[in-house]
PDB file of N, CA and C in Angstrom:
ATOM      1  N   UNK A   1     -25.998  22.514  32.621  1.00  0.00           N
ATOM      2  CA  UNK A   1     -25.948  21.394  33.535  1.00  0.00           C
ATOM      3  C   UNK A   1     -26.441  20.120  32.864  1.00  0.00           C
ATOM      4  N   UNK A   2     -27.064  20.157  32.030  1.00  0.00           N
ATOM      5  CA  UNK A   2     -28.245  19.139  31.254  1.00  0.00           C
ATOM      6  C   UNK A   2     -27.176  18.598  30.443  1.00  0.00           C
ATOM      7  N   UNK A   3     -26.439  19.253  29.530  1.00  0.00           N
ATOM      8  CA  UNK A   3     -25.014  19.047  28.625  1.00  0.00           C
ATOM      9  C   UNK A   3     -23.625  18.247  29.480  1.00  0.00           C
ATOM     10  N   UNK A   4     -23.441  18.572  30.617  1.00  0.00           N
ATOM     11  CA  UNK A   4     -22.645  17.794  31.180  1.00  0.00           C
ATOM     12  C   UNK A   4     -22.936  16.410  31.869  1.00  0.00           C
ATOM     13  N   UNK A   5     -24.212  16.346  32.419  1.00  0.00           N
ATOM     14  CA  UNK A   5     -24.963  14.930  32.600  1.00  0.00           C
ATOM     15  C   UNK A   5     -25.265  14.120  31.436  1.00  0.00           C
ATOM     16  N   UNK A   6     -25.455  14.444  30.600  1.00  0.00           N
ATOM     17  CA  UNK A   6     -25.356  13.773  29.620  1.00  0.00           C
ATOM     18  C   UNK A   6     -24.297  13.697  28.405  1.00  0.00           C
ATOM     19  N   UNK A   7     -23.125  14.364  29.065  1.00  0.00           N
ATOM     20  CA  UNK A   7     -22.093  13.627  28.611  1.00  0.00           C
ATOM     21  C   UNK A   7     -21.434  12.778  29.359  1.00  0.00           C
ATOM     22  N   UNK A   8     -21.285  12.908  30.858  1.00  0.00           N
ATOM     23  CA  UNK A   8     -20.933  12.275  32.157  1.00  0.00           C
ATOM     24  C   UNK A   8     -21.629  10.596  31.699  1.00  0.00           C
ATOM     25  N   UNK A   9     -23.221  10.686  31.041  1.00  0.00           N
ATOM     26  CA  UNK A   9     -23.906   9.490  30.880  1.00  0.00           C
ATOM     27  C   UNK A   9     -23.421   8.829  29.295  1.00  0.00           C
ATOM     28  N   UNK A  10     -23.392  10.063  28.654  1.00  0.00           N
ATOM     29  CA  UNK A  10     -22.443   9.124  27.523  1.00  0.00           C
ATOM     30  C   UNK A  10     -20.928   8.347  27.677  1.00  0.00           C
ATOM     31  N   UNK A  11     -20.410   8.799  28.162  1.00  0.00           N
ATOM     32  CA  UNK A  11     -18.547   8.518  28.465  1.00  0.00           C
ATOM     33  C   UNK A  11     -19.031   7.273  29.093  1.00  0.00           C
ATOM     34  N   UNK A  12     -19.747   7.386  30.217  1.00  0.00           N
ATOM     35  CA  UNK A  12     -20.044   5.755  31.125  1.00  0.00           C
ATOM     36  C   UNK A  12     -20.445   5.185  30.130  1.00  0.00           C
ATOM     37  N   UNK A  13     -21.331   5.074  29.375  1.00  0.00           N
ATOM     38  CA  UNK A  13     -21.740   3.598  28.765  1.00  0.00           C
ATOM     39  C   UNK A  13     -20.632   3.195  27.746  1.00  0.00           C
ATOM     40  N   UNK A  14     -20.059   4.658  27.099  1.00  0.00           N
ATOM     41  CA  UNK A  14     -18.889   4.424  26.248  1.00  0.00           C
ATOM     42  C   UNK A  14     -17.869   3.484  27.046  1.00  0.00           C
ATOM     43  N   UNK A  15     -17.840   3.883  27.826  1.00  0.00           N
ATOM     44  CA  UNK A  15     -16.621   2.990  28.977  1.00  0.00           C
ATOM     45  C   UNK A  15     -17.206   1.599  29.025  1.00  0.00           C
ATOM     46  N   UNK A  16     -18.317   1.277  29.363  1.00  0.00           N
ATOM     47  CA  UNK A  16     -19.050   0.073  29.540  1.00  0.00           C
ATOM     48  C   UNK A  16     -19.261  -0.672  28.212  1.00  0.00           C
ATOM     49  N   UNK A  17     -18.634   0.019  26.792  1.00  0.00           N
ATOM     50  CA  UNK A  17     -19.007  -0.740  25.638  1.00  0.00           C
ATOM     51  C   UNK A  17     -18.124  -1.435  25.208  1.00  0.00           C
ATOM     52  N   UNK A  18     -16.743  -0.466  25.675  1.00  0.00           N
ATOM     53  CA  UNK A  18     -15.288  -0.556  25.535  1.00  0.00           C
ATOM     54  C   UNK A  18     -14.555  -1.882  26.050  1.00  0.00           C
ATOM     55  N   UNK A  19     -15.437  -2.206  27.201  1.00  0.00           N
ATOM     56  CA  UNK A  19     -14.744  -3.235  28.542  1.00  0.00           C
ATOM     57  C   UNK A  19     -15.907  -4.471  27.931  1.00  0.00           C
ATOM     58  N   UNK A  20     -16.788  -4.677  27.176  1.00  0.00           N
ATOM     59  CA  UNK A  20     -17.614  -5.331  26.471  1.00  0.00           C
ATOM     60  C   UNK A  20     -16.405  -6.347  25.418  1.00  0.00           C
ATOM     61  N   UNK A  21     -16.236  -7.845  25.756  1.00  0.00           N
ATOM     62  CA  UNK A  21     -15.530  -8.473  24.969  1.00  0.00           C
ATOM     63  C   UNK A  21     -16.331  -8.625  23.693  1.00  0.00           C
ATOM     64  N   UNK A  22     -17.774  -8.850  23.690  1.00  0.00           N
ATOM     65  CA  UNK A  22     -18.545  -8.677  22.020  1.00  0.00           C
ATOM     66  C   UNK A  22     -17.740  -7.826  21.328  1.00  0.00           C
ATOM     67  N   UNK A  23     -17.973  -6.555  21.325  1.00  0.00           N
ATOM     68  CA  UNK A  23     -17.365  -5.497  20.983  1.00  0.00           C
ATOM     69  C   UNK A  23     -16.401  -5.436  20.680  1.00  0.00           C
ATOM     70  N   UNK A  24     -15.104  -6.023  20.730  1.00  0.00           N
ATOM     71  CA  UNK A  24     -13.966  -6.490  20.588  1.00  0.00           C
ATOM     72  C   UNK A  24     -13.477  -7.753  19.958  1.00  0.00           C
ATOM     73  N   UNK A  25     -15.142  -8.525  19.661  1.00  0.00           N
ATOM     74  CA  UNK A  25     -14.569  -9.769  18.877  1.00  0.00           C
ATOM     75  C   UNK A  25     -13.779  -9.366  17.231  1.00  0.00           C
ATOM     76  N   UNK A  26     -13.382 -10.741  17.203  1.00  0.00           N
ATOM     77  CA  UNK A  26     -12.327 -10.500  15.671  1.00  0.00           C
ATOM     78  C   UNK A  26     -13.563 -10.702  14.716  1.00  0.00           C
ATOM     79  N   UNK A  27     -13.515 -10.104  13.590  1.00  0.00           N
ATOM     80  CA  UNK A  27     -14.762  -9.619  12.861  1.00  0.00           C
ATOM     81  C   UNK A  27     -13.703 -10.497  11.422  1.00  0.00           C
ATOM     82  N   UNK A  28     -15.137 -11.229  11.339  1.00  0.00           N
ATOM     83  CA  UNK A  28     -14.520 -12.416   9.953  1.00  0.00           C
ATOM     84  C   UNK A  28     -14.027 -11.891   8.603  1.00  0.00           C
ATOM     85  N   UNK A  29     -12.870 -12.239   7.728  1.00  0.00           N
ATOM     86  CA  UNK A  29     -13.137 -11.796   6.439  1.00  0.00           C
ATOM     87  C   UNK A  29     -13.758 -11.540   5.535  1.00  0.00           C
ATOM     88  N   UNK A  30     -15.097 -12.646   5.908  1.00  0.00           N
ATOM     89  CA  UNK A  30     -15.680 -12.522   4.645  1.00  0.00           C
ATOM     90  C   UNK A  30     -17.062 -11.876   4.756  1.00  0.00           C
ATOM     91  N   UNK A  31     -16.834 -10.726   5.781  1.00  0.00           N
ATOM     92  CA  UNK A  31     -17.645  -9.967   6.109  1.00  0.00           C
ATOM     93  C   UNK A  31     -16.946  -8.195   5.379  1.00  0.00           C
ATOM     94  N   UNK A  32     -16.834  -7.948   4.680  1.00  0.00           N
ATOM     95  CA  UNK A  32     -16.024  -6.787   4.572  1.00  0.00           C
ATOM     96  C   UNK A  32     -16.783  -5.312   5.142  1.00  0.00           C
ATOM     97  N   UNK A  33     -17.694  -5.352   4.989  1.00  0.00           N
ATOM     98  CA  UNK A  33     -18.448  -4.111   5.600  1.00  0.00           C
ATOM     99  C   UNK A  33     -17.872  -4.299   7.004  1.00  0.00           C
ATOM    100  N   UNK A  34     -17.897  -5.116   7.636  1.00  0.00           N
ATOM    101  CA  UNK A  34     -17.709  -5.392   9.219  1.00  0.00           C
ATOM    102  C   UNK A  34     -15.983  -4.971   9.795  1.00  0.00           C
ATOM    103  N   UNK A  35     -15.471  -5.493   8.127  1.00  0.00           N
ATOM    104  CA  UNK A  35     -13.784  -5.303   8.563  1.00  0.00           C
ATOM    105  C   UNK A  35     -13.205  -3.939   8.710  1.00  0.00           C
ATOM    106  N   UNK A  36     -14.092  -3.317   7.427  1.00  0.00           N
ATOM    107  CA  UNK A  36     -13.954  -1.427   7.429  1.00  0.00           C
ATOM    108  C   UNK A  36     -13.995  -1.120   8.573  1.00  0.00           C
ATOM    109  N   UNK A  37     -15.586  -1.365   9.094  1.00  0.00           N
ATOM    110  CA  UNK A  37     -15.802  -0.686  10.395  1.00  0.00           C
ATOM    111  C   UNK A  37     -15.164  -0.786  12.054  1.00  0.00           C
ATOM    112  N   UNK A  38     -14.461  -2.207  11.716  1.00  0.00           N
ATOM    113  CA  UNK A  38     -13.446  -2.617  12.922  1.00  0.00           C
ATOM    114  C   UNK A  38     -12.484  -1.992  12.956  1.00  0.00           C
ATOM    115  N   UNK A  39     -12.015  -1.425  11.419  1.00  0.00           N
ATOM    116  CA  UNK A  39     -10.640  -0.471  11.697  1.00  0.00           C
ATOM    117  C   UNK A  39     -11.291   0.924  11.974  1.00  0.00           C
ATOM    118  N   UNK A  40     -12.452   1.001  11.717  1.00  0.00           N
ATOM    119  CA  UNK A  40     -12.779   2.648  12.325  1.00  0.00           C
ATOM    120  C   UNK A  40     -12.519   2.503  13.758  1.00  0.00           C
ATOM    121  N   UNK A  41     -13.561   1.312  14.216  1.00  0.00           N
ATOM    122  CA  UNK A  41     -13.767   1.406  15.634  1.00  0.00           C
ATOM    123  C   UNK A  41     -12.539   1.214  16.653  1.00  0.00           C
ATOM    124  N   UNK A  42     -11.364   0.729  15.913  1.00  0.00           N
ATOM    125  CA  UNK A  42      -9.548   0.729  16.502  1.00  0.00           C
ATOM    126  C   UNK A  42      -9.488   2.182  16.593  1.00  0.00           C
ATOM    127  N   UNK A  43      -9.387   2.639  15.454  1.00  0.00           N
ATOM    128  CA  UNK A  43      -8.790   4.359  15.182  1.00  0.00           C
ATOM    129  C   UNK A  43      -9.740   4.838  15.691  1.00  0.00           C
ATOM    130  N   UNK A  44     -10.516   4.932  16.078  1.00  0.00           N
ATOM    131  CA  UNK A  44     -11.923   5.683  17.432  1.00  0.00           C
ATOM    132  C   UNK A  44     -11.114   5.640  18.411  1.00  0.00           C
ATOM    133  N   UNK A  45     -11.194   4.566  18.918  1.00  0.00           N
ATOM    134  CA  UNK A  45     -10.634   4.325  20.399  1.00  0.00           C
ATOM    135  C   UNK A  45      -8.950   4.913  20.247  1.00  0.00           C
ATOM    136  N   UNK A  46      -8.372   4.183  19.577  1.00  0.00           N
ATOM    137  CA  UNK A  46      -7.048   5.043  20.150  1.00  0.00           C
ATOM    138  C   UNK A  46      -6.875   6.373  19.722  1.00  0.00           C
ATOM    139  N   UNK A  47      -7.906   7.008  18.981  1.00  0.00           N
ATOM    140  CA  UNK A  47      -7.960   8.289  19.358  1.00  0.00           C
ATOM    141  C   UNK A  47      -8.592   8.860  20.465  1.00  0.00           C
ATOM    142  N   UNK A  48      -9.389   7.897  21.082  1.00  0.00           N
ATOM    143  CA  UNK A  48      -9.630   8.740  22.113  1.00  0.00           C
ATOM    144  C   UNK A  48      -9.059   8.627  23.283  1.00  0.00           C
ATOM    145  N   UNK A  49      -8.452   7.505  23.538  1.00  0.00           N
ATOM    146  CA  UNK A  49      -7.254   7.341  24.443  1.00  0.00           C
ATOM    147  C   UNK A  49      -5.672   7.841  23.952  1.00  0.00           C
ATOM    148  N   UNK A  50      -5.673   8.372  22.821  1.00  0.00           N
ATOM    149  CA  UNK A  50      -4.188   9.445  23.113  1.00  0.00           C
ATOM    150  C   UNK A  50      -4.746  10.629  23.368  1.00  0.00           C
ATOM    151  N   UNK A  51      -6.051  10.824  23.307  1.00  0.00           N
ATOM    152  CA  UNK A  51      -6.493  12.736  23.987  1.00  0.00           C
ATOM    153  C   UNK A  51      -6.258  12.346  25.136  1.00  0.00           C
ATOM    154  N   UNK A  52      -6.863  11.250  25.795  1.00  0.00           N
ATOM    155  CA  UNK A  52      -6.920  11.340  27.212  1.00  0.00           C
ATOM    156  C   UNK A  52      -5.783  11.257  27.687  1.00  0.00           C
ATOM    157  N   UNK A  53      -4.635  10.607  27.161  1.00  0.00           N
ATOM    158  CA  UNK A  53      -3.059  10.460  27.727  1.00  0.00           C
ATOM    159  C   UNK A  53      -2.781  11.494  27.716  1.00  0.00           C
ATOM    160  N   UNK A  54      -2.725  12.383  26.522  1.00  0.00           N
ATOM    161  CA  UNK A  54      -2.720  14.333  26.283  1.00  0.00           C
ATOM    162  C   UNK A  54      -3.106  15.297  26.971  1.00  0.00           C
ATOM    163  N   UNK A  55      -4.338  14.700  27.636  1.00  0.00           N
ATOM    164  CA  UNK A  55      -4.522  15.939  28.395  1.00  0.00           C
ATOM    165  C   UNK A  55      -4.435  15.676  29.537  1.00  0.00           C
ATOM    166  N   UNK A  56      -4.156  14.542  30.169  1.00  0.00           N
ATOM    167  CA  UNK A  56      -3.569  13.445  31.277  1.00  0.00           C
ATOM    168  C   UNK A  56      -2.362  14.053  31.750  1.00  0.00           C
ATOM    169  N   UNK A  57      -1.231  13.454  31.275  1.00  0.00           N
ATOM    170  CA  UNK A  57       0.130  13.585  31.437  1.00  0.00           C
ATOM    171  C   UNK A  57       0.830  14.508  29.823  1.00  0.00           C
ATOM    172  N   UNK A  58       0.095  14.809  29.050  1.00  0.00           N
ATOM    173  CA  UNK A  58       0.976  15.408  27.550  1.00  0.00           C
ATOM    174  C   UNK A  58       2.039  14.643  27.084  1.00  0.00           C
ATOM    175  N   UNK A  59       1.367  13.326  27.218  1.00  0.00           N
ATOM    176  CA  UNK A  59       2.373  12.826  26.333  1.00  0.00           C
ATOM    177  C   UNK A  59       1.603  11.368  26.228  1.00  0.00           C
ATOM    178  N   UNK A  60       1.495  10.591  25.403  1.00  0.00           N
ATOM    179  CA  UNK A  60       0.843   9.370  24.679  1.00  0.00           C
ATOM    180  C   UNK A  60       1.663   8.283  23.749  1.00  0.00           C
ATOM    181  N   UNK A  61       1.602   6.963  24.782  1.00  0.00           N
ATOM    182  CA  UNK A  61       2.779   6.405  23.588  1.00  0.00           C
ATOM    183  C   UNK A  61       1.912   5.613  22.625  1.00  0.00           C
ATOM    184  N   UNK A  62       0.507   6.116  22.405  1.00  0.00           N
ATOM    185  CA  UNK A  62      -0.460   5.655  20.856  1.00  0.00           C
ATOM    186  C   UNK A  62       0.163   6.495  20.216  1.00  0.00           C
ATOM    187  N   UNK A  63       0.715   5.822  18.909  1.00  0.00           N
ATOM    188  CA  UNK A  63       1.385   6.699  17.563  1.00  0.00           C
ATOM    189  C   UNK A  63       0.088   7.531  16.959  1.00  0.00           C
ATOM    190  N   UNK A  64       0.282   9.274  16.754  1.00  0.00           N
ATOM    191  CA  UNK A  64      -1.037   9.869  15.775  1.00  0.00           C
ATOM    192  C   UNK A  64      -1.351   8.803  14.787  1.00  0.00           C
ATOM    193  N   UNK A  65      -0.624   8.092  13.881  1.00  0.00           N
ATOM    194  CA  UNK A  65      -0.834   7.573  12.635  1.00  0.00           C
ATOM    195  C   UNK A  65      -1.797   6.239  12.804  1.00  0.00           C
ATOM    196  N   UNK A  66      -2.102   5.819  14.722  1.00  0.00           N
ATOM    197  CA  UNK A  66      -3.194   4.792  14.907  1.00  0.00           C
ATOM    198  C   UNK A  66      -4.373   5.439  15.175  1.00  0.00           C
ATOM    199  N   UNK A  67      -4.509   6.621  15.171  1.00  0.00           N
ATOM    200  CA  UNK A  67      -6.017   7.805  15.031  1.00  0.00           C
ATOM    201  C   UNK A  67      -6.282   8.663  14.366  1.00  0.00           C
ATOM    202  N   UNK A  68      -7.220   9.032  14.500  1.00  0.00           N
ATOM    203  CA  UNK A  68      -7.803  10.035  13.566  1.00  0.00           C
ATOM    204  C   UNK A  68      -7.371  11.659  13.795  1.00  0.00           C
ATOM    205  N   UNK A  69      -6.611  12.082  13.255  1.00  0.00           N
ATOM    206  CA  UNK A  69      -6.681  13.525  13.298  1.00  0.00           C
ATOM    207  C   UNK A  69      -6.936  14.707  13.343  1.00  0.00           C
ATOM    208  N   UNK A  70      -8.033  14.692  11.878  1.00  0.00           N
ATOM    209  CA  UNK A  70      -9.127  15.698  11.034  1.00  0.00           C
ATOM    210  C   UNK A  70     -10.091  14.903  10.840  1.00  0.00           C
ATOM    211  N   UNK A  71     -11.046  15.836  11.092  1.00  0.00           N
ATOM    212  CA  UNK A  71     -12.483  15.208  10.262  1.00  0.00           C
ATOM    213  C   UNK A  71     -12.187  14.739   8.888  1.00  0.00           C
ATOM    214  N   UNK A  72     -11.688  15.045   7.654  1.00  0.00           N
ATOM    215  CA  UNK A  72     -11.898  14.680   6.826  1.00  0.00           C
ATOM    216  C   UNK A  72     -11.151  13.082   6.768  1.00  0.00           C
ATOM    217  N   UNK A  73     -10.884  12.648   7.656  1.00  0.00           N
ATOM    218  CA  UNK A  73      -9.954  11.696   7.906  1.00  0.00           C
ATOM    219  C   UNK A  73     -11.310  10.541   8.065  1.00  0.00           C
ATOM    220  N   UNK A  74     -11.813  10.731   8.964  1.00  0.00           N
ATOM    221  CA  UNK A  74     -13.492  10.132   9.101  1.00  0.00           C
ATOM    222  C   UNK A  74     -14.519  10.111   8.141  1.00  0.00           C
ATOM    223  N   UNK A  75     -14.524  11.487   7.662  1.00  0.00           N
ATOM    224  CA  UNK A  75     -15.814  11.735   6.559  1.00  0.00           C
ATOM    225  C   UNK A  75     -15.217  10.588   5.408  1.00  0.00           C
ATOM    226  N   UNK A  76     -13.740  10.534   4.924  1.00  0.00           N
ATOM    227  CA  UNK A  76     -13.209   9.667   4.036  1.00  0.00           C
ATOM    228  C   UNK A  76     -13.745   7.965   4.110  1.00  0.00           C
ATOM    229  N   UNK A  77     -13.394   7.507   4.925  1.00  0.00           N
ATOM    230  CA  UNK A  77     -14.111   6.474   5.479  1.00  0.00           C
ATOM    231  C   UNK A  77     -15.754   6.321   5.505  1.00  0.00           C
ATOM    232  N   UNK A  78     -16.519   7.629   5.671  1.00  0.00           N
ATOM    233  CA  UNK A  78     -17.666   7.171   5.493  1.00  0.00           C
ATOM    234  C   UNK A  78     -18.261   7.102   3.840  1.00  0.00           C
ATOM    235  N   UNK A  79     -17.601   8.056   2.718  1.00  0.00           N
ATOM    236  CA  UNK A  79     -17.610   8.032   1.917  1.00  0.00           C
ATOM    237  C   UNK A  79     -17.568   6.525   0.911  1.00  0.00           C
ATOM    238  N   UNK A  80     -16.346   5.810   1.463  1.00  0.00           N
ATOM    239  CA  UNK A  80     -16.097   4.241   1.409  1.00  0.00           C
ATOM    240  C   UNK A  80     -16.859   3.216   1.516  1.00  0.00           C
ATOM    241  N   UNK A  81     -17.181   3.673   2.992  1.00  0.00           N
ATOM    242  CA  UNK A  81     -18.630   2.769   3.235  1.00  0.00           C
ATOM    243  C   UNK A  81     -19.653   2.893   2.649  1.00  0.00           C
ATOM    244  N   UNK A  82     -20.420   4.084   2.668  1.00  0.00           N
ATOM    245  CA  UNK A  82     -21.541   4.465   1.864  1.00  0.00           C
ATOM    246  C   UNK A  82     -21.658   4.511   0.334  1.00  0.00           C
ATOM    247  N   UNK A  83     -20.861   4.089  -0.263  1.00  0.00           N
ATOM    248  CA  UNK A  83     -20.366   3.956  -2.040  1.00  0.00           C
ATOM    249  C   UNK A  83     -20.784   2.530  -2.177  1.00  0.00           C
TER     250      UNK A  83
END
């Protein structure tokens, strides 16, 4: 019960970070650490909105190739960053 309230409490604020225009500002060039992480935080989200279209209706018109697939798809990216 403890595991589902506190995912019930994660998803809400996730939702509440999402609908956050900060969060969504355009992140400058000449910031490059910032630019990496803006394309993670795209391919986050529309991966997690084609699960939800998926397990919604089974079918999602986010292309796989705008999310993440496999973990190693992520771990790659952190590798990048952290180098």
């Amino acid at each position: 019960m403890q595991t589902v309230i506190f995912s019930m409490t994660f998803l809400a604020a996730a939702d509440m970070l999402f609908l956050d225009a900060e969060f969504w500002k355009q992140v400058p060039p000449s910031e490059p650490y910032r630019v990496i992480l803006s394309d993670v935080r795209d391919k986050l989200y529309n991966t997690r909105e084609r699960a939800r279209h998926l397990l919604a209706s089974g079918f999602s018109e986010i292309q796989e190739e705008a999310t993440f697939t496999d973990v190693e798809q992520v771990c790659k990216v952190k590798t990048v960053v952290f180098i």
